[in-house]
Structures are given as C-alpha cells and as structure tokens.
N, C-alpha and C. Protein backbone atom coordinates (compact mmCIF):
# COMPACT_ATOMS: atom_id res chain seq x y z
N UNK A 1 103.69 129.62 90.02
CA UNK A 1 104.67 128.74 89.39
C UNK A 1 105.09 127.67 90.38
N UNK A 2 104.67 126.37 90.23
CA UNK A 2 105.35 125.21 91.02
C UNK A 2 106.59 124.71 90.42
N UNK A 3 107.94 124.86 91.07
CA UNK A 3 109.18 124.06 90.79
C UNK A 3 109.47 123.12 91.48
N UNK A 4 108.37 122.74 91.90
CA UNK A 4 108.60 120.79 92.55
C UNK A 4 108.92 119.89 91.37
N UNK A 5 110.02 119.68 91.78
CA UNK A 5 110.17 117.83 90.76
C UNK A 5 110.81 116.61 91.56
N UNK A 6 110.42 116.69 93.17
CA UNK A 6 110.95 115.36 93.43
C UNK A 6 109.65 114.38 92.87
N UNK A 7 109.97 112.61 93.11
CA UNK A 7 109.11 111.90 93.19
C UNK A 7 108.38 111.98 94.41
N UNK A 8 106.98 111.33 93.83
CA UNK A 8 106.11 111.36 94.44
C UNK A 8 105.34 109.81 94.77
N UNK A 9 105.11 109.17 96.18
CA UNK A 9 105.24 107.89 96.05
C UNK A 9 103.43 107.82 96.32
N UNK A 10 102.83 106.93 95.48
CA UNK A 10 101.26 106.92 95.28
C UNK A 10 100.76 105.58 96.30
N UNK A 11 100.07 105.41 96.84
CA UNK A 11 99.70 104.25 98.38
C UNK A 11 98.02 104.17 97.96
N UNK A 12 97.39 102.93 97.74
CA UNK A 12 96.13 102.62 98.19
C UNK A 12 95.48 103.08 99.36
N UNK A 13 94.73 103.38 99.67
CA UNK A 13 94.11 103.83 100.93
C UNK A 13 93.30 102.54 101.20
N UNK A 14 93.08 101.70 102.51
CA UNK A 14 92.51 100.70 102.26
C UNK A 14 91.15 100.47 101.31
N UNK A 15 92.27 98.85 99.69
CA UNK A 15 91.36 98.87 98.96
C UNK A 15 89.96 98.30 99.16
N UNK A 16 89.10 98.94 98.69
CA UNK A 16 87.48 97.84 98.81
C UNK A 16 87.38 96.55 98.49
N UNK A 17 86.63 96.11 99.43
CA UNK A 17 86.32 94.49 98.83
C UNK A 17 88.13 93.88 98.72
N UNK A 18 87.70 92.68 98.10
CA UNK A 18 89.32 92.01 98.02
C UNK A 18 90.18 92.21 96.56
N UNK A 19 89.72 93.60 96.19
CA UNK A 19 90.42 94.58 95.02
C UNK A 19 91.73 94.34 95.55
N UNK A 20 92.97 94.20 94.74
CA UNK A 20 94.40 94.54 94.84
C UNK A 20 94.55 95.69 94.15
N UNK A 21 95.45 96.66 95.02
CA UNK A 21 95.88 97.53 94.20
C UNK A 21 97.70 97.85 94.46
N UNK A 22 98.09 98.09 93.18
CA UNK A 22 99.56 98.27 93.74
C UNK A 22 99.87 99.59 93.95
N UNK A 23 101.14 99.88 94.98
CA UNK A 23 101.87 101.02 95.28
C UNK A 23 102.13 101.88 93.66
N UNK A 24 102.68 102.66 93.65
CA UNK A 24 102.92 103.51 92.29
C UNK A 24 103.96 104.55 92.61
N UNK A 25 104.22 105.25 91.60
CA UNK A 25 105.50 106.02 91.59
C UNK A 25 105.48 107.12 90.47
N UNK A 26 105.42 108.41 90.88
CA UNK A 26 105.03 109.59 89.82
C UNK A 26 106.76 110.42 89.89
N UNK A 27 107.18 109.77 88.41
CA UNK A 27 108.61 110.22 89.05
C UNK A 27 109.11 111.44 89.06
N UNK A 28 109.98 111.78 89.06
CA UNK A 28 110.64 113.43 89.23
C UNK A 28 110.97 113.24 88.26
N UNK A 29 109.74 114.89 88.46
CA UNK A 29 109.97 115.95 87.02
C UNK A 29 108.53 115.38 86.42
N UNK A 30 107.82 114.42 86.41
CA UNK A 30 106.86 114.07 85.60
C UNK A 30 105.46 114.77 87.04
N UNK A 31 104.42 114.30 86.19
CA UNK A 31 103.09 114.94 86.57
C UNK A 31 101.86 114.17 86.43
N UNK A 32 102.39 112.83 86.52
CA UNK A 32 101.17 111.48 86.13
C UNK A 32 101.74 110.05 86.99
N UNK A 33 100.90 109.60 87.00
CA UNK A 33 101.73 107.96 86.85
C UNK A 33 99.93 107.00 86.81
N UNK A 34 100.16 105.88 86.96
CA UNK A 34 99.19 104.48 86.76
C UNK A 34 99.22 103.81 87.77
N UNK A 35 97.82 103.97 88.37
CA UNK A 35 97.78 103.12 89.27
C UNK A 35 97.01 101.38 88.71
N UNK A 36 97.90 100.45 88.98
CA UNK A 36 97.12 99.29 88.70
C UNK A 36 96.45 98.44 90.23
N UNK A 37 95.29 98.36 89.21
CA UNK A 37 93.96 97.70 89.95
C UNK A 37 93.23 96.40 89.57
N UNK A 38 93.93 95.44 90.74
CA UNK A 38 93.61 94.07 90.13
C UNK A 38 92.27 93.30 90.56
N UNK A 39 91.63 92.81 89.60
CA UNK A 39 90.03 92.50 90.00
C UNK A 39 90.03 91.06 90.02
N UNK A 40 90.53 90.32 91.56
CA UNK A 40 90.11 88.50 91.30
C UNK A 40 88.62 88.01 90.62
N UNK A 41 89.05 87.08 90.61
CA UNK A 41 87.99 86.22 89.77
C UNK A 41 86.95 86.15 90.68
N UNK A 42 85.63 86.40 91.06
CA UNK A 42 84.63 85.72 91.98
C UNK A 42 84.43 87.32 92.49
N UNK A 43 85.41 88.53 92.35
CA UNK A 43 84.58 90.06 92.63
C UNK A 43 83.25 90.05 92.78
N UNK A 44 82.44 90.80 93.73
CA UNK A 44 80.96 90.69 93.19
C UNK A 44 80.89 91.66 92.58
N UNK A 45 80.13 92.02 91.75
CA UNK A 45 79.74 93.12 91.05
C UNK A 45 79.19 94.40 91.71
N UNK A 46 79.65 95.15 91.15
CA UNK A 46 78.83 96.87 91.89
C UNK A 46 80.23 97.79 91.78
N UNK A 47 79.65 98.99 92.13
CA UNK A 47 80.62 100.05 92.57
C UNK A 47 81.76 100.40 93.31
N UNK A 48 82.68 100.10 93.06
CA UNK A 48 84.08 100.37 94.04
C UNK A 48 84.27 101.76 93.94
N UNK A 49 84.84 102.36 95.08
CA UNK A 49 85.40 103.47 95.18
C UNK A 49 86.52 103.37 95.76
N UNK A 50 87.70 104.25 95.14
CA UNK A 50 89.06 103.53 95.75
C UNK A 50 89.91 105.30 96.08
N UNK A 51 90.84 105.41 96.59
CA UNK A 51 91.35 106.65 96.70
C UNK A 51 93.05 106.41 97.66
N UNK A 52 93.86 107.01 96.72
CA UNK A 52 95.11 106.70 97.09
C UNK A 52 95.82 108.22 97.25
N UNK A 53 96.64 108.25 98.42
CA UNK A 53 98.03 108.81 99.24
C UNK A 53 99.21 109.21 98.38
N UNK A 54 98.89 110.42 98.48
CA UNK A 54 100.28 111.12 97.63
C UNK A 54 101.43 111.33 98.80
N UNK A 55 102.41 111.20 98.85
CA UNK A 55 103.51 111.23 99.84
C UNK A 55 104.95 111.81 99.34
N UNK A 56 105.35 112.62 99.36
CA UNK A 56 106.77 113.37 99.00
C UNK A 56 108.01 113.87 99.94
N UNK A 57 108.89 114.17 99.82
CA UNK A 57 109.70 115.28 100.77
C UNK A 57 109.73 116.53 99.78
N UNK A 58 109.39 117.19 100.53
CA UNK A 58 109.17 119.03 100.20
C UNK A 58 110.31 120.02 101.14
N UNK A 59 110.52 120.57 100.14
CA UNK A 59 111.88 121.61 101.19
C UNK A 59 110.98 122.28 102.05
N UNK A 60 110.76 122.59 103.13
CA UNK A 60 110.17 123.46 104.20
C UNK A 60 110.97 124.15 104.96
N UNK A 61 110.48 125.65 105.10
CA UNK A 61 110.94 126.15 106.20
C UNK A 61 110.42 127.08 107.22
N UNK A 62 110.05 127.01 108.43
CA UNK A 62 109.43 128.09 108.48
C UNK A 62 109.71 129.75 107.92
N UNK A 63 111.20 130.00 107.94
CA UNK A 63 111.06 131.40 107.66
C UNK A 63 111.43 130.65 106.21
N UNK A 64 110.66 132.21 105.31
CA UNK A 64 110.63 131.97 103.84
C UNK A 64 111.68 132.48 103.20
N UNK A 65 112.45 133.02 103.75
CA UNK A 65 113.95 133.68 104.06
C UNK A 65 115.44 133.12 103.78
N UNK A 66 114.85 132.18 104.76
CA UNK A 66 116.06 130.87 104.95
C UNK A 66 116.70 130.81 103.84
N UNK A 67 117.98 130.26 103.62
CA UNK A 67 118.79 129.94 102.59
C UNK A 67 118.37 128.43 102.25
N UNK A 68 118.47 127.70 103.56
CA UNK A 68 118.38 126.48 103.59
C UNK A 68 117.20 125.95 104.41
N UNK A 69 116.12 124.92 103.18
CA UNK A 69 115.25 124.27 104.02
C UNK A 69 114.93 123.14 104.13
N UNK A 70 114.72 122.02 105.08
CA UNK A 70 114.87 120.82 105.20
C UNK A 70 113.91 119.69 104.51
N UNK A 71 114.00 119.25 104.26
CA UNK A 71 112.85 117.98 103.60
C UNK A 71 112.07 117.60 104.47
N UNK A 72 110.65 117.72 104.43
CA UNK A 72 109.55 117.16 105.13
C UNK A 72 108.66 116.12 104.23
N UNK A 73 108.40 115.15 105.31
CA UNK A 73 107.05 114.74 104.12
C UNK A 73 105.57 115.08 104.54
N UNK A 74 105.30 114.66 102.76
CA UNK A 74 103.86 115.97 103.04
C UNK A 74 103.14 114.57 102.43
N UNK A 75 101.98 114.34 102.87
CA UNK A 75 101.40 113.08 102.30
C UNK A 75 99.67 114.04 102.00
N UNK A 76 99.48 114.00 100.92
CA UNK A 76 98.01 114.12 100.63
C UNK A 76 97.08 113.46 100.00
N UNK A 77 95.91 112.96 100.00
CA UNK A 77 94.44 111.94 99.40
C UNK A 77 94.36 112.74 98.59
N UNK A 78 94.41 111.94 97.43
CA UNK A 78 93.92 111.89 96.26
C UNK A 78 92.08 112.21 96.26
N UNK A 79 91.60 112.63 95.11
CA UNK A 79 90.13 112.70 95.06
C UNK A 79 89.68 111.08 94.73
N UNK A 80 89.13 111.00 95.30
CA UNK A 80 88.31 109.15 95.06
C UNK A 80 87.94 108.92 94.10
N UNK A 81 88.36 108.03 93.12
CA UNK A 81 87.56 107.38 92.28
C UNK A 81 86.48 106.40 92.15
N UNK A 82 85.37 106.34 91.50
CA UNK A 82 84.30 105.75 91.49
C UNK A 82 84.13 104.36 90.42
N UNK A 83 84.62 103.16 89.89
CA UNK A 83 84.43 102.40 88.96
C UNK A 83 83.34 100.97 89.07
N UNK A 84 83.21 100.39 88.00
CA UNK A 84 82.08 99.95 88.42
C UNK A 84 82.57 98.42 87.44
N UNK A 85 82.59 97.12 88.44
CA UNK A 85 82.74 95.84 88.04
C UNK A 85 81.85 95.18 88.14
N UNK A 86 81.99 94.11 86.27
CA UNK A 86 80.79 93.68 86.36
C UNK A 86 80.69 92.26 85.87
N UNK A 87 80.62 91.25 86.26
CA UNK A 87 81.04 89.69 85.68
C UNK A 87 80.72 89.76 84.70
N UNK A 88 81.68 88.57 84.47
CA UNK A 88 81.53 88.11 83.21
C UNK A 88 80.48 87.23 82.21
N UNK A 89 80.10 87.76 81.57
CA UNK A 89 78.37 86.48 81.42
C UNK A 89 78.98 85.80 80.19
C-alpha cells in the first residue's frame, strides 16, 4: 500500500535536438500529469528519445520506528520515451 500524496515535480533530462520541453507538475494526491513537447519549425526528422526526472520530498527515517521523519528529496528517471517527427510535406 503506497500513502504518498505529496507533489511530484517532473524535469526534462537534457532535451534532444532543439526539442523544447516544459517542466510539469503531478499534483498531490493525483498519479499522472502531461508533459508538453514543443517541435520548432525546421526539426529534422527521425527519432527522439526524451526521458524526464521525478523529484519529491518523502518522509525518511532511518529508524522505521521513529515517530517523526524528515523530508528528503528523492529524484528518480523516468523510463525513456521513444517518438518519431516527421515534416510536413
């Protein structure tokens, strides 16, 4: 059973090529969010792979005991996504 519900703040990992991608925000209590991915005009075509940074504060403690445990942040990579841009004819 996970009872995490802080937010969770979502980070590009450096994007490919001159892809924009924005920061994101998976808020507390939810279990999703959207990352937007902006494709300039003149992209070359082919395969991007992009993969973004999950980052939170998590109560931690070492003893599991404790009454009270402090907020750490825990940052983890996302699995990479693979998409594929292709001009416009």
């Amino acid at each position: 059973m996970n009872d995490f519900t802080n937010k969770v703040t979502v980070q590009p990992l450096a994007p490919p090529g001159n892809l924009k991608v924005a920061e994101a925000e998976v808020a507390a209590g939810k279990d999703e969010a959207s990352v937007k991915v902006e494709v300039p005009p003149g992209t070359p075509s082919g395969e991007y792979t992009l993969t973004v940074l999950g980052q939170a504060q998590v109560p931690y403690g070492k003893d599991p005991k404790a009454a009270q445990k402090p907020n750490v942040l825990v940052a983890l990579p996302a699995r990479p996504v693979t998409f594929v841009v292709r001009s416009k004819q």
